[in-house]
PDB file of N, CA and C in Angstrom:
ATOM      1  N   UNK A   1      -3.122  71.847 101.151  1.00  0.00           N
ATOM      2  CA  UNK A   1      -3.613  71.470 102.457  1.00  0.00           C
ATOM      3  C   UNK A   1      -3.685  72.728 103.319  1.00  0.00           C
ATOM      4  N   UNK A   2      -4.600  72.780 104.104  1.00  0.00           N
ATOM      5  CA  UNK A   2      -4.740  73.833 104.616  1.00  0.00           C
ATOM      6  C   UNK A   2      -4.795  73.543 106.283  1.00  0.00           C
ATOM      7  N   UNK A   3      -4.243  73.950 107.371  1.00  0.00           N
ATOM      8  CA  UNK A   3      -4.268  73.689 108.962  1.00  0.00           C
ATOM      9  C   UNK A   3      -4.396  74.975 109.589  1.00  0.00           C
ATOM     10  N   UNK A   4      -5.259  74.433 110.293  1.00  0.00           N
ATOM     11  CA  UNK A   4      -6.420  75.736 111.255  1.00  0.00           C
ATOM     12  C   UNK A   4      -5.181  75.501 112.687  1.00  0.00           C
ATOM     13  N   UNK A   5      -5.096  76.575 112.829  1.00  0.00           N
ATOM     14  CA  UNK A   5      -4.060  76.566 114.737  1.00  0.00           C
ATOM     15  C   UNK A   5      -5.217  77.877 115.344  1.00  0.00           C
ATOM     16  N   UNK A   6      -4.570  77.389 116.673  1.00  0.00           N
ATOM     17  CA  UNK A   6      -5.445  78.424 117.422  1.00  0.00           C
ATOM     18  C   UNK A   6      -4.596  79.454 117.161  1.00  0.00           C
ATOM     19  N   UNK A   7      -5.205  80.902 117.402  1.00  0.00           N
ATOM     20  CA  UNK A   7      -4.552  82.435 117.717  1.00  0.00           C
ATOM     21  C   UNK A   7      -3.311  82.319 118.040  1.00  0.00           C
ATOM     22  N   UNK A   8      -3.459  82.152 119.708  1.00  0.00           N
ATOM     23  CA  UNK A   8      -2.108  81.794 120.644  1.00  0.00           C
ATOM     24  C   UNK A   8      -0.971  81.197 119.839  1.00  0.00           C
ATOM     25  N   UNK A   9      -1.494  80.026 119.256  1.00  0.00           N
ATOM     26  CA  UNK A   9      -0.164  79.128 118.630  1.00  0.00           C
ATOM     27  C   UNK A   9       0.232  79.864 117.449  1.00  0.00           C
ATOM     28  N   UNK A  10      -0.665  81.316 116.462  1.00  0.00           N
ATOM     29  CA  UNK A  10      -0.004  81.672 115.396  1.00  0.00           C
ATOM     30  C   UNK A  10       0.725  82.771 115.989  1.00  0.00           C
ATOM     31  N   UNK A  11       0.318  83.531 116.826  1.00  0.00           N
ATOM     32  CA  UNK A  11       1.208  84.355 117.950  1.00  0.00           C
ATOM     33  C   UNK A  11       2.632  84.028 118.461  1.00  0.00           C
ATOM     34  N   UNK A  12       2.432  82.643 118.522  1.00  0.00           N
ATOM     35  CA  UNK A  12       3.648  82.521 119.349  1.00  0.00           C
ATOM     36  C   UNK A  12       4.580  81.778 118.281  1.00  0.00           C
ATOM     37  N   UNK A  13       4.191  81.539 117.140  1.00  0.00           N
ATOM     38  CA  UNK A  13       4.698  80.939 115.441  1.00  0.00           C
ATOM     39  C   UNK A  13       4.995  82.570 115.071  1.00  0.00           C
ATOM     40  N   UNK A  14       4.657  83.166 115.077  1.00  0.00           N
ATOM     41  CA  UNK A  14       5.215  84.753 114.144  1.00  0.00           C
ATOM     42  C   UNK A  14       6.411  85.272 115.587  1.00  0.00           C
ATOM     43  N   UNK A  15       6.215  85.071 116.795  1.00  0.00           N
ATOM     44  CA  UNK A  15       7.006  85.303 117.613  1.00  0.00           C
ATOM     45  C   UNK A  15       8.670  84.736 117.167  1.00  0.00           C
ATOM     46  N   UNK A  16       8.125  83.436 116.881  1.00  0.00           N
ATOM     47  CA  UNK A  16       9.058  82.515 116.979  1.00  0.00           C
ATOM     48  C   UNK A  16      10.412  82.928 115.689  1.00  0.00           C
ATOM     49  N   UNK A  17       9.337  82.675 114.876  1.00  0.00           N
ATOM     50  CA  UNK A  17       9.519  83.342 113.057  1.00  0.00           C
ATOM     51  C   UNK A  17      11.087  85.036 113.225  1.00  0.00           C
ATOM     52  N   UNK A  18       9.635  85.753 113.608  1.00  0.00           N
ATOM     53  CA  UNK A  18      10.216  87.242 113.817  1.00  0.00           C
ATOM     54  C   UNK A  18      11.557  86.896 114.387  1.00  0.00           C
ATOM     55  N   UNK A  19      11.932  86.214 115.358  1.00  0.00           N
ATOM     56  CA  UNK A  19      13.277  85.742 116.590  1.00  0.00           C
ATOM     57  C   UNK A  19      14.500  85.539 115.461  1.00  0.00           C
ATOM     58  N   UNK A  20      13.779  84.369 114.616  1.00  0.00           N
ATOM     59  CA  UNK A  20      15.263  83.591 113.632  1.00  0.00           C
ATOM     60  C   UNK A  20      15.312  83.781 112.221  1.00  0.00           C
ATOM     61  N   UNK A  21      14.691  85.527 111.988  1.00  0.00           N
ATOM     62  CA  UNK A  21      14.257  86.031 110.872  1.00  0.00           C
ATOM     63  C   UNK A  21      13.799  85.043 109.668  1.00  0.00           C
ATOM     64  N   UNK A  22      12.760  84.201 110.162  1.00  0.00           N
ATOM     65  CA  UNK A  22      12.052  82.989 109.252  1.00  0.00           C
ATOM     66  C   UNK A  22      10.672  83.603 108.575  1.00  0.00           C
ATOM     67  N   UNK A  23       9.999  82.587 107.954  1.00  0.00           N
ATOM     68  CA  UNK A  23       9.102  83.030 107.283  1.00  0.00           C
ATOM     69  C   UNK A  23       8.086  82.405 108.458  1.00  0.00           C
ATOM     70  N   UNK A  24       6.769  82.485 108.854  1.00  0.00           N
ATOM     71  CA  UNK A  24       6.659  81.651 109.556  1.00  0.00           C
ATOM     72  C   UNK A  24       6.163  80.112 108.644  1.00  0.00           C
ATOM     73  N   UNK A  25       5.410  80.487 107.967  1.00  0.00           N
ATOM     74  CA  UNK A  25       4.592  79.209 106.738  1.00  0.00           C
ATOM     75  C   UNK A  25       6.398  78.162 106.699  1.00  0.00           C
ATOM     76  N   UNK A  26       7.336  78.500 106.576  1.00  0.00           N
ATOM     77  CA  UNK A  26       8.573  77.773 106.525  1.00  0.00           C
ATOM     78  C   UNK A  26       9.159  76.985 107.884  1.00  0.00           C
ATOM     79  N   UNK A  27       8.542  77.875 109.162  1.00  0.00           N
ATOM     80  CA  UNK A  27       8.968  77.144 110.375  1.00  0.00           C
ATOM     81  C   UNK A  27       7.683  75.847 110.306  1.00  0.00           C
ATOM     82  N   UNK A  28       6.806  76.301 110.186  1.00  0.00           N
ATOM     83  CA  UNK A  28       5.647  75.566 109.951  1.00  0.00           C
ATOM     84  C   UNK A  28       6.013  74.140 109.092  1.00  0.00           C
ATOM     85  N   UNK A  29       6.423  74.127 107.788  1.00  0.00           N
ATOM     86  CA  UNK A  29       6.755  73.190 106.968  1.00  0.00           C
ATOM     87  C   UNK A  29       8.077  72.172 107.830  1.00  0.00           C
ATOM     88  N   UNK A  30       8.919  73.150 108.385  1.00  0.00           N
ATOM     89  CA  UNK A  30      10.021  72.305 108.672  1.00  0.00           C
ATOM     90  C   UNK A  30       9.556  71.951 110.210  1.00  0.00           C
ATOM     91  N   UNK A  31       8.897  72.635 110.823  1.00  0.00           N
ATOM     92  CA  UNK A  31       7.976  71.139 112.199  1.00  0.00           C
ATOM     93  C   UNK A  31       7.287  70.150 111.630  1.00  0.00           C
ATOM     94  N   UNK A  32       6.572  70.069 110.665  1.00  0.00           N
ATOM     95  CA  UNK A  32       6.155  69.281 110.138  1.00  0.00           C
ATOM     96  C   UNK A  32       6.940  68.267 109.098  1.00  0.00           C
ATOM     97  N   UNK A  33       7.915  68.252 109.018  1.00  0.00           N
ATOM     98  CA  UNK A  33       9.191  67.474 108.412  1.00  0.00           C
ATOM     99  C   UNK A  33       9.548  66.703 109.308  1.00  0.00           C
ATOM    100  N   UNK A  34      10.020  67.501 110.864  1.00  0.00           N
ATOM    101  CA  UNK A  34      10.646  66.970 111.674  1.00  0.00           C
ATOM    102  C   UNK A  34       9.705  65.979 112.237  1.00  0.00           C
ATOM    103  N   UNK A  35       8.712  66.178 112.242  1.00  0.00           N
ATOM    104  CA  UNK A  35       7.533  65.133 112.804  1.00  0.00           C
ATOM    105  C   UNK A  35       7.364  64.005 112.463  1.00  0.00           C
ATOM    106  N   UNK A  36       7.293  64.178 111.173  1.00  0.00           N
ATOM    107  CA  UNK A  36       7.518  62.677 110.081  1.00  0.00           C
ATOM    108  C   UNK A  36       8.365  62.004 110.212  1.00  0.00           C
ATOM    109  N   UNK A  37       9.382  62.834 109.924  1.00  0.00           N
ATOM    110  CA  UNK A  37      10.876  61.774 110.082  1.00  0.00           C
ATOM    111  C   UNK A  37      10.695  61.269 111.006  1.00  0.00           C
ATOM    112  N   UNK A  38      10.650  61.710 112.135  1.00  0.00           N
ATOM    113  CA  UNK A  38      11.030  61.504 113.134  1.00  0.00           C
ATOM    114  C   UNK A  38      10.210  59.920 113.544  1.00  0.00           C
ATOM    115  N   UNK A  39       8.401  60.520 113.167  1.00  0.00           N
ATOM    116  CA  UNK A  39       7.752  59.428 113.401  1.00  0.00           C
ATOM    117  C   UNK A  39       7.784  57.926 112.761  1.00  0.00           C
ATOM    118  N   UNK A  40       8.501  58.239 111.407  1.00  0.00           N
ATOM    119  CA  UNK A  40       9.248  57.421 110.245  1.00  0.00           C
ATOM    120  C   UNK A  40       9.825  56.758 111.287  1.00  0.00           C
ATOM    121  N   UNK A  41      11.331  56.842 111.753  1.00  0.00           N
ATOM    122  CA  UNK A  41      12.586  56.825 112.587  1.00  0.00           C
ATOM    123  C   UNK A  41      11.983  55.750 113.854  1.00  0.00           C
ATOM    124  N   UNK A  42      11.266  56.011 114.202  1.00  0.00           N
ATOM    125  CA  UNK A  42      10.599  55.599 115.941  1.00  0.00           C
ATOM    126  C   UNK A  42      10.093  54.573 115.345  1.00  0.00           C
ATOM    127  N   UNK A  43       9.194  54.643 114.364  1.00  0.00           N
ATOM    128  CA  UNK A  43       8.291  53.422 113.521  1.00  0.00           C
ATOM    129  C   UNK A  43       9.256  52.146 113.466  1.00  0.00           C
ATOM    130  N   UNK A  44      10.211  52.555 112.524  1.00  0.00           N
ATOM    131  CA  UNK A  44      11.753  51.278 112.239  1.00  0.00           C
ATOM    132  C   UNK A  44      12.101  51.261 113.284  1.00  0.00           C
ATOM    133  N   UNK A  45      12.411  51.670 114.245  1.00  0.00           N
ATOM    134  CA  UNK A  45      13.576  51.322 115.279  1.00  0.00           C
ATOM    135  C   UNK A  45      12.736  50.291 116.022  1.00  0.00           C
ATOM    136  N   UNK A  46      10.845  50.911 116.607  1.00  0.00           N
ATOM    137  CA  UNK A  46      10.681  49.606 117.091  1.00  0.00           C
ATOM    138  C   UNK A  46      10.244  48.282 116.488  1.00  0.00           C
ATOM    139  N   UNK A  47       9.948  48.505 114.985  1.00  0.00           N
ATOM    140  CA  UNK A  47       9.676  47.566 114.368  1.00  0.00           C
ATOM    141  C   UNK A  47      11.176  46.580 114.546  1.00  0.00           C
ATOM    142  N   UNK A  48      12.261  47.183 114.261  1.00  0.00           N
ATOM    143  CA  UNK A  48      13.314  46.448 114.151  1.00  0.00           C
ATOM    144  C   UNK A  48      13.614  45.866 115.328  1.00  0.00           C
ATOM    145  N   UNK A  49      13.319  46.421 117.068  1.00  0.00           N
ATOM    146  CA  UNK A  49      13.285  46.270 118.319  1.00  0.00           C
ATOM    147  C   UNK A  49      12.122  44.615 118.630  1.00  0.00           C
ATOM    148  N   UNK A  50      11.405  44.851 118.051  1.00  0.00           N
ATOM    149  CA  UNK A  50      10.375  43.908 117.642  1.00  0.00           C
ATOM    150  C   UNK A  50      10.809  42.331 117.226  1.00  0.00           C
ATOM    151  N   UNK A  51      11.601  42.685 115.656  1.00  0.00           N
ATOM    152  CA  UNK A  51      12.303  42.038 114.825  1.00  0.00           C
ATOM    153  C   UNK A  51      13.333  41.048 115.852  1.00  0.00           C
ATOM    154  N   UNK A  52      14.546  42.023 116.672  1.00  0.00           N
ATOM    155  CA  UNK A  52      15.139  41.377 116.994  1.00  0.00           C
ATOM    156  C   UNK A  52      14.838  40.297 118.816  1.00  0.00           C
ATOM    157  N   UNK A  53      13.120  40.871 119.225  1.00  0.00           N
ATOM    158  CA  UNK A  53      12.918  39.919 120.234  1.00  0.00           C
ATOM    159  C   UNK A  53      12.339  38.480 119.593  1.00  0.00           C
ATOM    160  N   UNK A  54      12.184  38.768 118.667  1.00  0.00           N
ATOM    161  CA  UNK A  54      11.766  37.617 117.723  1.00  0.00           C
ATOM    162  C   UNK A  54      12.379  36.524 117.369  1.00  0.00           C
ATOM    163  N   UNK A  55      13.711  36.904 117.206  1.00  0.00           N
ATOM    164  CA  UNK A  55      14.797  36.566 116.922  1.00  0.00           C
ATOM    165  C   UNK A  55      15.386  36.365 118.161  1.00  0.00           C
ATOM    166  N   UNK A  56      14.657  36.178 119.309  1.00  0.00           N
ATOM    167  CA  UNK A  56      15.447  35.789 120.633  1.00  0.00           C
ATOM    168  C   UNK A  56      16.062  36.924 121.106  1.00  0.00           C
ATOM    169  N   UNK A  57      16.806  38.020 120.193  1.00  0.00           N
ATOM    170  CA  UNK A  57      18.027  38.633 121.233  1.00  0.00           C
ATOM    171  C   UNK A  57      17.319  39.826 121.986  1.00  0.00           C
ATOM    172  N   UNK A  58      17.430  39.524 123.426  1.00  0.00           N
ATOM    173  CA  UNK A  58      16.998  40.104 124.218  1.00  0.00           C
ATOM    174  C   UNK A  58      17.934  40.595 125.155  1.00  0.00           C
ATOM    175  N   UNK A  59      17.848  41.212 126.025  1.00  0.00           N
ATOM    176  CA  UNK A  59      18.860  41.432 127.460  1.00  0.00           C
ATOM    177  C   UNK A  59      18.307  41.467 128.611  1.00  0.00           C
ATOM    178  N   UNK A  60      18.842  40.886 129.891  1.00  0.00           N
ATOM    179  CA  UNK A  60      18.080  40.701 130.591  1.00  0.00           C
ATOM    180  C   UNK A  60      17.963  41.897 131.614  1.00  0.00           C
ATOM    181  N   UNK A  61      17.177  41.479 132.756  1.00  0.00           N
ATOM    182  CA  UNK A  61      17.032  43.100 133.456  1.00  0.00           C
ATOM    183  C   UNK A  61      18.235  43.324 133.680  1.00  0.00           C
ATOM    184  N   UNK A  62      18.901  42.833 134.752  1.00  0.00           N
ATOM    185  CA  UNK A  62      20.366  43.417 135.005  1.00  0.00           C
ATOM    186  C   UNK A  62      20.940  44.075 134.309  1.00  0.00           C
ATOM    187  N   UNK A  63      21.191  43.165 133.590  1.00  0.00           N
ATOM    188  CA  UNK A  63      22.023  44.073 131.889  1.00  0.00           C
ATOM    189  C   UNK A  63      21.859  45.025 131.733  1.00  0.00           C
ATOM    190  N   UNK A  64      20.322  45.423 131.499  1.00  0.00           N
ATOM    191  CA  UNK A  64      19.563  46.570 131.215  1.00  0.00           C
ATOM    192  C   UNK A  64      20.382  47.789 132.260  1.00  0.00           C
ATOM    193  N   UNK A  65      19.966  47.615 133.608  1.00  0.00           N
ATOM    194  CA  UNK A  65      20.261  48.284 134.964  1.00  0.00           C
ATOM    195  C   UNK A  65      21.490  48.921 134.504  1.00  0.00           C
ATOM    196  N   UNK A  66      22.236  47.710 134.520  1.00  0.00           N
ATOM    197  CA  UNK A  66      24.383  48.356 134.314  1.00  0.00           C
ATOM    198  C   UNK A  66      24.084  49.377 133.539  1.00  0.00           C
ATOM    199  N   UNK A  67      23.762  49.204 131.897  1.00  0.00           N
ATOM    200  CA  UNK A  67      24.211  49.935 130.910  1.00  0.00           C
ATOM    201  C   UNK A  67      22.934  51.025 130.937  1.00  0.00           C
ATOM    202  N   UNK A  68      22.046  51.191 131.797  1.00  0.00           N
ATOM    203  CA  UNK A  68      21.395  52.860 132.177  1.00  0.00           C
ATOM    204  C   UNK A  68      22.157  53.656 132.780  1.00  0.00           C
ATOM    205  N   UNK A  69      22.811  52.869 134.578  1.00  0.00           N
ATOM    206  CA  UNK A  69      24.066  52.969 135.185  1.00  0.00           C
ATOM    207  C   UNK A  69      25.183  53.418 134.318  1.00  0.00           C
ATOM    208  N   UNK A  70      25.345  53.735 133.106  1.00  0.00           N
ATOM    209  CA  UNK A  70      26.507  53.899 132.643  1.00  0.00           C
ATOM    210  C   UNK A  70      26.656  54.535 131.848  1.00  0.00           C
ATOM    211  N   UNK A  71      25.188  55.183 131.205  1.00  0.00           N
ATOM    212  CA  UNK A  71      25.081  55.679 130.260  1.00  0.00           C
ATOM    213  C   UNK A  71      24.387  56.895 130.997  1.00  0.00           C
ATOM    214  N   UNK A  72      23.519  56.726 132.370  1.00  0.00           N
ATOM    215  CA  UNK A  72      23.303  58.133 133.234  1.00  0.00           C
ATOM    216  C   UNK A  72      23.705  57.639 134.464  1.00  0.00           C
ATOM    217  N   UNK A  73      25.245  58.029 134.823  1.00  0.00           N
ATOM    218  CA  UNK A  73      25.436  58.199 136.459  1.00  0.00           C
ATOM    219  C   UNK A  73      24.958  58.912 137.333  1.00  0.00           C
ATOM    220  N   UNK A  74      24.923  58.107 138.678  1.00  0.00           N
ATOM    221  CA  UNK A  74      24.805  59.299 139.511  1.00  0.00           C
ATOM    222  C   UNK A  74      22.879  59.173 140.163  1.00  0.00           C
TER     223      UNK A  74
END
């Protein structure tokens, strides 16, 4: 497979590279790992988010409110 980037972005990929003595073609592979997974990850969670309004279990706003409240004070 082959991916075309602009200039700028291979500039600032050999920048990046040169910084954490990487290859750059290797920083390259492992953004593109992290992307997947990641997009993998987000896929299940709301499928499963999905799953369980289905299944009724929901929370209501309040609920919601407290445990944002609590999880970012302030």
């Amino acid at each position: 497979m082959e991916v075309r980037i602009t200039p700028d972005l291979e500039a600032k990929l050999a920048r990046l590279a040169t910084e954490r003595g990487r290859d750059p073609r290797a920083l390259v592979r492992e953004a593109i790992e992290r992307l997947v997974d990641y997009d993998e990850w987000f896929l299940r969670e709301v499928e499963a988010g999905l799953a369980a309004a289905d299944r009724g279990e929901l929370i209501d706003h309040q609920d919601i409110g407290k445990l944002i409240n609590r999880r970012y004070p302030g």
